[in-house]
Protein backbone atom coordinates (compact mmCIF):
# COMPACT_ATOMS: atom_id res chain seq x y z
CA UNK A 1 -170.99 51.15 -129.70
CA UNK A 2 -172.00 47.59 -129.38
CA UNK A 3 -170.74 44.96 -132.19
CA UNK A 4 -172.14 42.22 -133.69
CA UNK A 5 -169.33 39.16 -132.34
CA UNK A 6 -167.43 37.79 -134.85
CA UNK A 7 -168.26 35.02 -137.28
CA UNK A 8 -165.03 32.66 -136.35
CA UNK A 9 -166.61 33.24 -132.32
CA UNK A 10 -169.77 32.50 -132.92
CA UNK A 11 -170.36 29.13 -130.80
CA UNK A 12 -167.96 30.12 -128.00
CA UNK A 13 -168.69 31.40 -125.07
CA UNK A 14 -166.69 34.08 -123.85
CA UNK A 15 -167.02 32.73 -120.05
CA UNK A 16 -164.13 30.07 -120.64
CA UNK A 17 -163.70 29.11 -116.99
CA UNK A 18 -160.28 30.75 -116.38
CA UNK A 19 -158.95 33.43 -114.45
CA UNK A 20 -157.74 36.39 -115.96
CA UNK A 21 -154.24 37.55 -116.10
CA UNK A 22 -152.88 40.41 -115.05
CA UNK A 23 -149.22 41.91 -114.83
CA UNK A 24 -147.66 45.01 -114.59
CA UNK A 25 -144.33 47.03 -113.56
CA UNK A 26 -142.63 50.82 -112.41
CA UNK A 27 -139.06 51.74 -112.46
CA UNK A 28 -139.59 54.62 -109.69
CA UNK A 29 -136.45 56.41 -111.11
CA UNK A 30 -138.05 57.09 -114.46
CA UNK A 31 -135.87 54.96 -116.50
CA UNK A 32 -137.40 53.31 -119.28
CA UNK A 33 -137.69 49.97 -120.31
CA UNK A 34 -138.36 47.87 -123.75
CA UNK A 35 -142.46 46.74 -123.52
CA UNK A 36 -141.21 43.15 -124.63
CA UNK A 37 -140.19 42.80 -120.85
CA UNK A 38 -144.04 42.80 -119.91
CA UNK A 39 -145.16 40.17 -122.81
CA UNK A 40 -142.47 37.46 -121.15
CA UNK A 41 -144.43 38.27 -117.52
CA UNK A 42 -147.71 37.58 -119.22
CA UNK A 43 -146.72 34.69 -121.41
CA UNK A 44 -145.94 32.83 -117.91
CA UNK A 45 -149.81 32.94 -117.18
CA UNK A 46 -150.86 31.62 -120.92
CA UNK A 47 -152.93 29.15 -119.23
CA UNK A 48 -155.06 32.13 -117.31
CA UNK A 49 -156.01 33.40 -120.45
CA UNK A 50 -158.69 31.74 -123.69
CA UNK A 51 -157.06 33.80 -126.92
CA UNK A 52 -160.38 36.42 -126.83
CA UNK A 53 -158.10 38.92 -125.70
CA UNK A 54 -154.97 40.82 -124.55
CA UNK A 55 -153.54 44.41 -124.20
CA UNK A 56 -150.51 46.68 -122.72
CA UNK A 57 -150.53 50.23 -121.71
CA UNK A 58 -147.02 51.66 -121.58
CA UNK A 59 -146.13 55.06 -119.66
CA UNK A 60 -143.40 57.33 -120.80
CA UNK A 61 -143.58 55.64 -124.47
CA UNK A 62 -143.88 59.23 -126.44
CA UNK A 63 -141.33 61.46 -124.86
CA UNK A 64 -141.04 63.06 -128.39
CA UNK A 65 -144.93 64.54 -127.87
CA UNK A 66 -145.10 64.53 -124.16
CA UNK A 67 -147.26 67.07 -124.18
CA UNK A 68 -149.79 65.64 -126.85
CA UNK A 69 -152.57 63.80 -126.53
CA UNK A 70 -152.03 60.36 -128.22
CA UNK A 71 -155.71 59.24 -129.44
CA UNK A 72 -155.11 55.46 -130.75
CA UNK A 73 -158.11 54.56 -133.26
CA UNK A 74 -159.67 51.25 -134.39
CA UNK A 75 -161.89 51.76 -137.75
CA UNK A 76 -163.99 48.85 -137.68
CA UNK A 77 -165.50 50.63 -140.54
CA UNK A 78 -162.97 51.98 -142.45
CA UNK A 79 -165.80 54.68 -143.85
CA UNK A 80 -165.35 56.16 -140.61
CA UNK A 81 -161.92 57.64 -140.88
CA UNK A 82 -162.83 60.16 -142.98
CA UNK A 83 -165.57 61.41 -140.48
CA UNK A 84 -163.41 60.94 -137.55
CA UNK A 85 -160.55 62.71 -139.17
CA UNK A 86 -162.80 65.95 -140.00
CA UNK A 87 -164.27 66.14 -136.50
CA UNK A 88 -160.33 66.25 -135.00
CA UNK A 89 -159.55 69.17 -138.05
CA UNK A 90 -162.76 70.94 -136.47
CA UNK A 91 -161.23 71.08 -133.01
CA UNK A 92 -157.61 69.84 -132.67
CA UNK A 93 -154.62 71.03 -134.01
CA UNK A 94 -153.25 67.36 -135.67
CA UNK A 95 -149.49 67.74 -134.88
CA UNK A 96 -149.12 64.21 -136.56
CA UNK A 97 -150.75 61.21 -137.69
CA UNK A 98 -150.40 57.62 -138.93
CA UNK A 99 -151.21 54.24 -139.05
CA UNK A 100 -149.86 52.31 -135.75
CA UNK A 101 -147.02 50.22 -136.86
CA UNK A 102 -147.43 46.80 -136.80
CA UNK A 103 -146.31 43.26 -137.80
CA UNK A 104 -148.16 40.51 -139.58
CA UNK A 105 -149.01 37.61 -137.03
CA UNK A 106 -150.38 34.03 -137.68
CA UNK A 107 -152.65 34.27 -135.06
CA UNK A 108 -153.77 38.05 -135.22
CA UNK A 109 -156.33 37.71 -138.04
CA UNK A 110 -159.17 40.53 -139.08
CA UNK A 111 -157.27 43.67 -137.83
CA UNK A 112 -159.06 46.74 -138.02
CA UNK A 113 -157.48 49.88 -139.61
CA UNK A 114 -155.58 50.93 -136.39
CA UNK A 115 -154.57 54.83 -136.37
CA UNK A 116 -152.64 57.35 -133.92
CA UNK A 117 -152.96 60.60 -133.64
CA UNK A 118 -151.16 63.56 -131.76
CA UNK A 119 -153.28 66.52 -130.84
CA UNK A 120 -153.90 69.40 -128.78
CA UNK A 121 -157.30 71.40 -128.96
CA UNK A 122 -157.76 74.60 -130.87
CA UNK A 123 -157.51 77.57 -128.24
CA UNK A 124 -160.56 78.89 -129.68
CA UNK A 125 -162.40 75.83 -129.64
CA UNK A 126 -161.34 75.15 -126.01
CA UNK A 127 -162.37 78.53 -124.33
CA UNK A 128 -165.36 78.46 -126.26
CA UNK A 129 -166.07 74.90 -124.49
CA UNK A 130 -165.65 76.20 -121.27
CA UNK A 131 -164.07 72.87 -120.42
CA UNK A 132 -160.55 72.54 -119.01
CA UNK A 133 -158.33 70.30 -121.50
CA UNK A 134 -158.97 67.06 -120.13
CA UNK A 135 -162.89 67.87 -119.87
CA UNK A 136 -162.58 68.38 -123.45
CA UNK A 137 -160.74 65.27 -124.27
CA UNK A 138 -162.51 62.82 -122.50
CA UNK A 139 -166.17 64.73 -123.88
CA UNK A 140 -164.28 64.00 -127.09
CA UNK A 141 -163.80 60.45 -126.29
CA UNK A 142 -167.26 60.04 -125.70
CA UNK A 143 -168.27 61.54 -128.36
CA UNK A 144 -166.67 59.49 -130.82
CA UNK A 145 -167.19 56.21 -129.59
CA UNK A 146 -171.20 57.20 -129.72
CA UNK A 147 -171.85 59.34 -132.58
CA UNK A 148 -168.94 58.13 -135.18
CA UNK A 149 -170.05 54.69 -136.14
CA UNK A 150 -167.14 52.53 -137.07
CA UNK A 151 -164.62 54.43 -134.81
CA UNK A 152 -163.53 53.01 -131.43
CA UNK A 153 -161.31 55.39 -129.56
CA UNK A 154 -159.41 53.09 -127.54
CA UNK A 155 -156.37 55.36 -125.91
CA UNK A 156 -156.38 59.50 -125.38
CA UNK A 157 -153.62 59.72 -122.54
CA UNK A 158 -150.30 61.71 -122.91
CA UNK A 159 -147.10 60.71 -122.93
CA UNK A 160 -148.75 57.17 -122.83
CA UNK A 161 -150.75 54.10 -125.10
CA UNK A 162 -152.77 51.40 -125.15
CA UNK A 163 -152.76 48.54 -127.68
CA UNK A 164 -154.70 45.87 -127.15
CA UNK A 165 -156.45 43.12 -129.55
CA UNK A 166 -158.43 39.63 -129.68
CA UNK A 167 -155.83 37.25 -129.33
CA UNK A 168 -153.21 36.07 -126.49
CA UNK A 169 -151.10 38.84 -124.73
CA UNK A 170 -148.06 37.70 -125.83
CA UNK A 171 -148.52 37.44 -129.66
CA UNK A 172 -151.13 41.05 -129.42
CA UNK A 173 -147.49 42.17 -127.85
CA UNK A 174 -145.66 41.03 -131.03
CA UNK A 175 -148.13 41.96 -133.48
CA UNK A 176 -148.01 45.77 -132.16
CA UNK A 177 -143.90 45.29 -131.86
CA UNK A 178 -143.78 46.30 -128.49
CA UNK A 179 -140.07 45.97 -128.34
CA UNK A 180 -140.18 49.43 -130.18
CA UNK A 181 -141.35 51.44 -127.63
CA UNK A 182 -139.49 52.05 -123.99
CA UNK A 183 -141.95 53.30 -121.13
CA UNK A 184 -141.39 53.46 -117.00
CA UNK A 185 -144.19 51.87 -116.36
CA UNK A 186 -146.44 48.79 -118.30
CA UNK A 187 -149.20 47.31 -116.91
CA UNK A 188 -150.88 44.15 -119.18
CA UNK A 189 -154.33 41.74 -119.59
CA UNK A 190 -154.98 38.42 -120.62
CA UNK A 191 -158.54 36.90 -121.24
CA UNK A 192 -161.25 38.24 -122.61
CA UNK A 193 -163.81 40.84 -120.37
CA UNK A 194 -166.42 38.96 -118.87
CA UNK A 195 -170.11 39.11 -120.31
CA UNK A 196 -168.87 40.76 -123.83
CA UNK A 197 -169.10 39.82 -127.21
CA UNK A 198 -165.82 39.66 -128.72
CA UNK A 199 -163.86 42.28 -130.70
CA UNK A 200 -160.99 44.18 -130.68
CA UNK A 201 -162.38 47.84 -128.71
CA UNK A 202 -163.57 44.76 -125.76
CA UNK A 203 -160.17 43.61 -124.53
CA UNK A 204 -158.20 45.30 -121.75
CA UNK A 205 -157.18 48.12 -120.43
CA UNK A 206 -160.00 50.59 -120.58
CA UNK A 207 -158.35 54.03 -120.74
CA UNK A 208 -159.98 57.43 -120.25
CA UNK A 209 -157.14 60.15 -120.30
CA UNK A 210 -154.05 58.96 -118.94
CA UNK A 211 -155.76 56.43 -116.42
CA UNK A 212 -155.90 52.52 -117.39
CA UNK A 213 -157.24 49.73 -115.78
CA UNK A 214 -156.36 45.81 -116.17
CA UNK A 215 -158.94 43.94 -114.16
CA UNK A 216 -158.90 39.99 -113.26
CA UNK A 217 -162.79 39.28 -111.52
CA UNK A 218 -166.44 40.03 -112.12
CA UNK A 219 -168.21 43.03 -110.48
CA UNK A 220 -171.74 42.36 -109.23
CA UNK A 221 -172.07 45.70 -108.98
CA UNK A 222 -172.13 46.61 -112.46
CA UNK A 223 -175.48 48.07 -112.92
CA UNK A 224 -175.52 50.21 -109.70
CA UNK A 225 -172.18 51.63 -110.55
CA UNK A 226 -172.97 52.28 -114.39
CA UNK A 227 -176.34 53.81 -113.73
CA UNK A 228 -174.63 56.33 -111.09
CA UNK A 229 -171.54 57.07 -113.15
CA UNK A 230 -174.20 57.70 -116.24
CA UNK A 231 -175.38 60.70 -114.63
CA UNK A 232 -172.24 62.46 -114.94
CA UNK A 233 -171.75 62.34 -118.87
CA UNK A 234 -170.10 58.94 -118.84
CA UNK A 235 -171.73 56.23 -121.47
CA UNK A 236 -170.11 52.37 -121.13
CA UNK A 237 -171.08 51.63 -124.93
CA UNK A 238 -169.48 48.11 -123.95
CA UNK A 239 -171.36 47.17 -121.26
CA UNK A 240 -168.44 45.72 -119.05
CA UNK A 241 -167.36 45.61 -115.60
CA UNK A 242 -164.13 46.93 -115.85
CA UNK A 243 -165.09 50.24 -118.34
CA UNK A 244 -166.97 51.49 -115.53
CA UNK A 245 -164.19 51.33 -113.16
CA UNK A 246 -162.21 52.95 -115.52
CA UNK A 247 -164.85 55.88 -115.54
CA UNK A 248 -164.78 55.35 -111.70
CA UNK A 249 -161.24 56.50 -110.82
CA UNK A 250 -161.30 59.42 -113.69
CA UNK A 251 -164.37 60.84 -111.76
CA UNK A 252 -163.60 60.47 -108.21
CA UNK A 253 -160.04 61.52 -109.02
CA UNK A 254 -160.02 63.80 -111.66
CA UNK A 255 -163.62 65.37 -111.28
CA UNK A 256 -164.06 65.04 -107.30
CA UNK A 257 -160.48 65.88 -106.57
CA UNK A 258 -159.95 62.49 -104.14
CA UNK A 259 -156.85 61.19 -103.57
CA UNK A 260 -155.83 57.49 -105.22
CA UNK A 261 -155.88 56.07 -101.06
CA UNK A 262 -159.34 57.81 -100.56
CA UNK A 263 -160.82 56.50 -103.81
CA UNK A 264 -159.64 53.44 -102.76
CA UNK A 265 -161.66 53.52 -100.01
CA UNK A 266 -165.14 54.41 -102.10
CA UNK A 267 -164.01 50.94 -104.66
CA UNK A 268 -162.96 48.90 -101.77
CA UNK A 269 -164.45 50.66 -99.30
CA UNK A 270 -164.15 49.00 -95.41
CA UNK A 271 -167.22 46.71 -93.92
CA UNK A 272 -168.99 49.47 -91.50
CA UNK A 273 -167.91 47.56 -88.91
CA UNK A 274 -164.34 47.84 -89.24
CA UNK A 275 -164.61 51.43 -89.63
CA UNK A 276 -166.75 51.08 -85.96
CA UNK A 277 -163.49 49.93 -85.20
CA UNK A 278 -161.25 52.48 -87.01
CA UNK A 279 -159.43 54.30 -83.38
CA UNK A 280 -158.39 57.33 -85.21
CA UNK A 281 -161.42 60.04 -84.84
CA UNK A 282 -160.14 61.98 -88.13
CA UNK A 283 -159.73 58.81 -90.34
CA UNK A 284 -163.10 57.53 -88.95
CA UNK A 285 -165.26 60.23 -90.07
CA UNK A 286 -163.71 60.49 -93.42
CA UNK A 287 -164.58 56.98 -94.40
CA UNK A 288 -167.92 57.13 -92.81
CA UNK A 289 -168.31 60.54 -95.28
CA UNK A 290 -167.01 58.49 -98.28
CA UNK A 291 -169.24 55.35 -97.67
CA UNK A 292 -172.03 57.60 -97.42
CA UNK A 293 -171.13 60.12 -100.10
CA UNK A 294 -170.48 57.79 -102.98
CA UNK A 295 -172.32 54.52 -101.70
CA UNK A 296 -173.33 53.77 -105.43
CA UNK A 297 -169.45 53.15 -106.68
CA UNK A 298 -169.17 51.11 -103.76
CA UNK A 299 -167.83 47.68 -106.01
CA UNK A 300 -168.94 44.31 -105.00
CA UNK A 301 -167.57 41.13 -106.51
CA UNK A 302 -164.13 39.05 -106.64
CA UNK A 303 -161.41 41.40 -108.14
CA UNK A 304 -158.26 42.64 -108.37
CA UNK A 305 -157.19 45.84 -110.50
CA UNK A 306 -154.17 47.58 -111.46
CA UNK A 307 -154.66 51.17 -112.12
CA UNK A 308 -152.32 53.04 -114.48
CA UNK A 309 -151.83 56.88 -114.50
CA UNK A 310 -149.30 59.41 -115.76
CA UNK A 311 -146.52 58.95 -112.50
CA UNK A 312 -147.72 55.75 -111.22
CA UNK A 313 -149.73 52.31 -110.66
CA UNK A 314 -152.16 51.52 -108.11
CA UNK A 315 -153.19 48.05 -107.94
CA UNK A 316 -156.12 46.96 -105.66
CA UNK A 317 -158.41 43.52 -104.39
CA UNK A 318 -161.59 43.06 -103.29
CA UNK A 319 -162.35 43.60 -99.62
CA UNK A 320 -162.53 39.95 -99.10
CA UNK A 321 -159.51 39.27 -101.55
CA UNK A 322 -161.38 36.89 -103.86
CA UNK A 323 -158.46 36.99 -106.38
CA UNK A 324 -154.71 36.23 -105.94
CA UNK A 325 -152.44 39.31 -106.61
CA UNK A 326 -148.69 39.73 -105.41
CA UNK A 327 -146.06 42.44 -105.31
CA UNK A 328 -142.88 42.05 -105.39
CA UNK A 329 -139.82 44.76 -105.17
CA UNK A 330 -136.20 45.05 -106.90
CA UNK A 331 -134.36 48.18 -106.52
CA UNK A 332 -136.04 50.81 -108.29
CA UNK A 333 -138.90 48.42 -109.84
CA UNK A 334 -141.92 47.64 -108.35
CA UNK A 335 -143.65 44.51 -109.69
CA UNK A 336 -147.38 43.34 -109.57
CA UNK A 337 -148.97 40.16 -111.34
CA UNK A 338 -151.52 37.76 -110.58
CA UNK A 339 -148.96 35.08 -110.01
CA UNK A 340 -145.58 35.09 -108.54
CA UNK A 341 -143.94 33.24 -111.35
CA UNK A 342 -144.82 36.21 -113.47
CA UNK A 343 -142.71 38.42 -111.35
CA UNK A 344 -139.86 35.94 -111.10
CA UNK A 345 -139.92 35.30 -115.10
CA UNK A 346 -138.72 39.05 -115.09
CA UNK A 347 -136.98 39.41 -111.73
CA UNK A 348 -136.13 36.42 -110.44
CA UNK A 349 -134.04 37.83 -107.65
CA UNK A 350 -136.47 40.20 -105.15
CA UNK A 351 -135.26 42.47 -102.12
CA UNK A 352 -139.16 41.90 -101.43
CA UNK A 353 -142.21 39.86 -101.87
CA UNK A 354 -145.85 40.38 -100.82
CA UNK A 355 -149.56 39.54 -101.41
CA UNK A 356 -151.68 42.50 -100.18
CA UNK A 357 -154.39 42.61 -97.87
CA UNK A 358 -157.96 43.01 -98.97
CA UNK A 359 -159.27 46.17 -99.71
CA UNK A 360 -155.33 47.32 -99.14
CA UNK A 361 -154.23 50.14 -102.24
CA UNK A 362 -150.62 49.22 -103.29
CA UNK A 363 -149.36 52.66 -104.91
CA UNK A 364 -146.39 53.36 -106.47
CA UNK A 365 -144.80 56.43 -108.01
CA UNK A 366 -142.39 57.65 -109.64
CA UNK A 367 -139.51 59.28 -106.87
């Protein structure tokens, strides 16, 4: 689902030379922490970001239905809801549902209607699917966000959400009252995605499931990676970069049963002729398999990511580390931003302080 961009953006292009923000944390032990903690790290790097667009995902926020899938909902048409609503009845048992709380915001203007729901499928619709439960899901998600005009859905993880909007991080952060909700882990995006129109379903993270993805860069790839990850029932309907990379973890993960380091090495993967160089016979031939295996979800480009997913955060650069990231560790809590001073606005004493190599996975889980 494609919009037509917004009357008050007509005129301005959404390629505002800037560099996105990104920032994110994990308390390892579990322990869970306020989301207004993350809108002070991404306030610091205001200036990275052009007002298009922000967004949070928060882990741990819905301990209550743990074991629910949380689908958040923007009705751009608000005709939709009613449609949307009887396609969940028809295969989901709706445990509960309402509108996403919110506050009013000078300069959040236009919301959509913005729903949540907690589900679980029907057993009889599920074995009839043949699907495990998160094959169903995420051919839900699809689903919707093709054949239900008006509906965007934006978040279907458990025990986790997204919220995310057209305006700076740190007032989309206020307008969704982030203070509300506790999570162990928040990861957060400021700017608007590169070659996109803008609305609301456009800003970061991209979720599928439980994974999330917060990208600062522009992949050259994009059409070599969207045309392979097509051919296994994935549709970007928002023809950006960082969707598809979304879809790219949930498939070589979830689907292809890779580890986070080895699908790592298909994103990132290593120049052939550092693996020439690679000593270790075993670790050799399993790169030179995943280069060769999955050579079309090889990404090109400058970026850096940070992945989300239910236990942890992986964050990631380009090979030739075209875009500043740093990590940064505090007892239990890890800490990842684009900038250092995002890190120290939250944690301004570290036991540890880093900027990753290239092509390096950083990933942290819970103990």
């Amino acid at each position: 689902m494609i919009l037509d961009q917004p009357k008050f953006l007509e005129g301005i292009d959404g390629r505002i030379p800037a560099g996105c923000a990104i920032s994110a944390f994990i308390n390892r032990d579990g322990s869970r922490t306020p989301g207004d903690l993350i809108c002070s790290s991404i306030k610091v790097m205001h200036e990275r970001s052009n007002g298009l667009g922000g967004g949070f995902a928060g882990y741990g926020i819905y301990p209550e239905y743990k074991d629910l899938f949380a689908f958040h909902v923007f009705y751009m048409d608000p005709r939709a809801k009613d449609t949307l609503e009887d396609y969940l009845e028809r295969n989901y048992d709706i445990i509960q549902l309402s509108k996403i709380p919110t506050r009013t915001h000078k300069n959040i203007t236009d919301p959509p209607l913005i729903w949540r729901y907690f589900v679980t499928p029907l057993p009889t619709r599920l074995a009839a699917s043949q699907k495990s439960e998160d094959e169903f899901v995420a051919h839900a998600v699809t689903f919707i966000n093709t054949k239900i005009d008006g509906a965007y859905l934006f978040s279907s993880g458990k025990n986790m959400g997204v919220f995310k909007a057209m305006g700076y991080p740190e007032d989309v952060g206020a307008f969704y009252r982030l203070e509300e909700y506790a999570g162990y882990a928040w990861t957060s995006h400021g700017r608007y995605p590169t070659n996109t129109p803008g609305w609301w379903g456009g800003a970061h993270p991209f979720a599928m499931l439980d994974w999330s993805v917060v990208h600062n860069g522009e992949i050259s790839s994009y059409d070599a990676n969207r045309r392979y990850i097509e051919m296994f029932d994935y549709d970007c309907t928002l023809q950006t970069d960082t969707e598809v990379i979304t879809y790219l973890f949930d498939y070589l993960c979830r689907r292809q049963g890779l580890t986070l380091k080895e699908a790592a090495s298909v994103v990132a993967a290593p120049f052939w002729d550092v693996i020439g160089k690679t000593y270790d016979y075993e670790k050799r031939e399993v790169l030179e398999y995943l280069r060769h295996a999955y050579s079309s979800l090889l990404v090109t480009g400058p970026f850096s990511i940070i992945l989300g997913y239910s236990g942890g955060l992986m964050a990631l650069n380009d090979r030739l580390k075209l875009r500043s990231m740093v990590v940064g560790e505090k007892g239990n809590t890890v800490y990842i931003a684009s900038e250092e001073c995002a890190i120290r606005a939250i944690a301004p004493e570290l036991d540890k302080l880093w900027s990753p190599d290239g092509g390096e996975p950083v990933i942290v889980e819970l103990y």
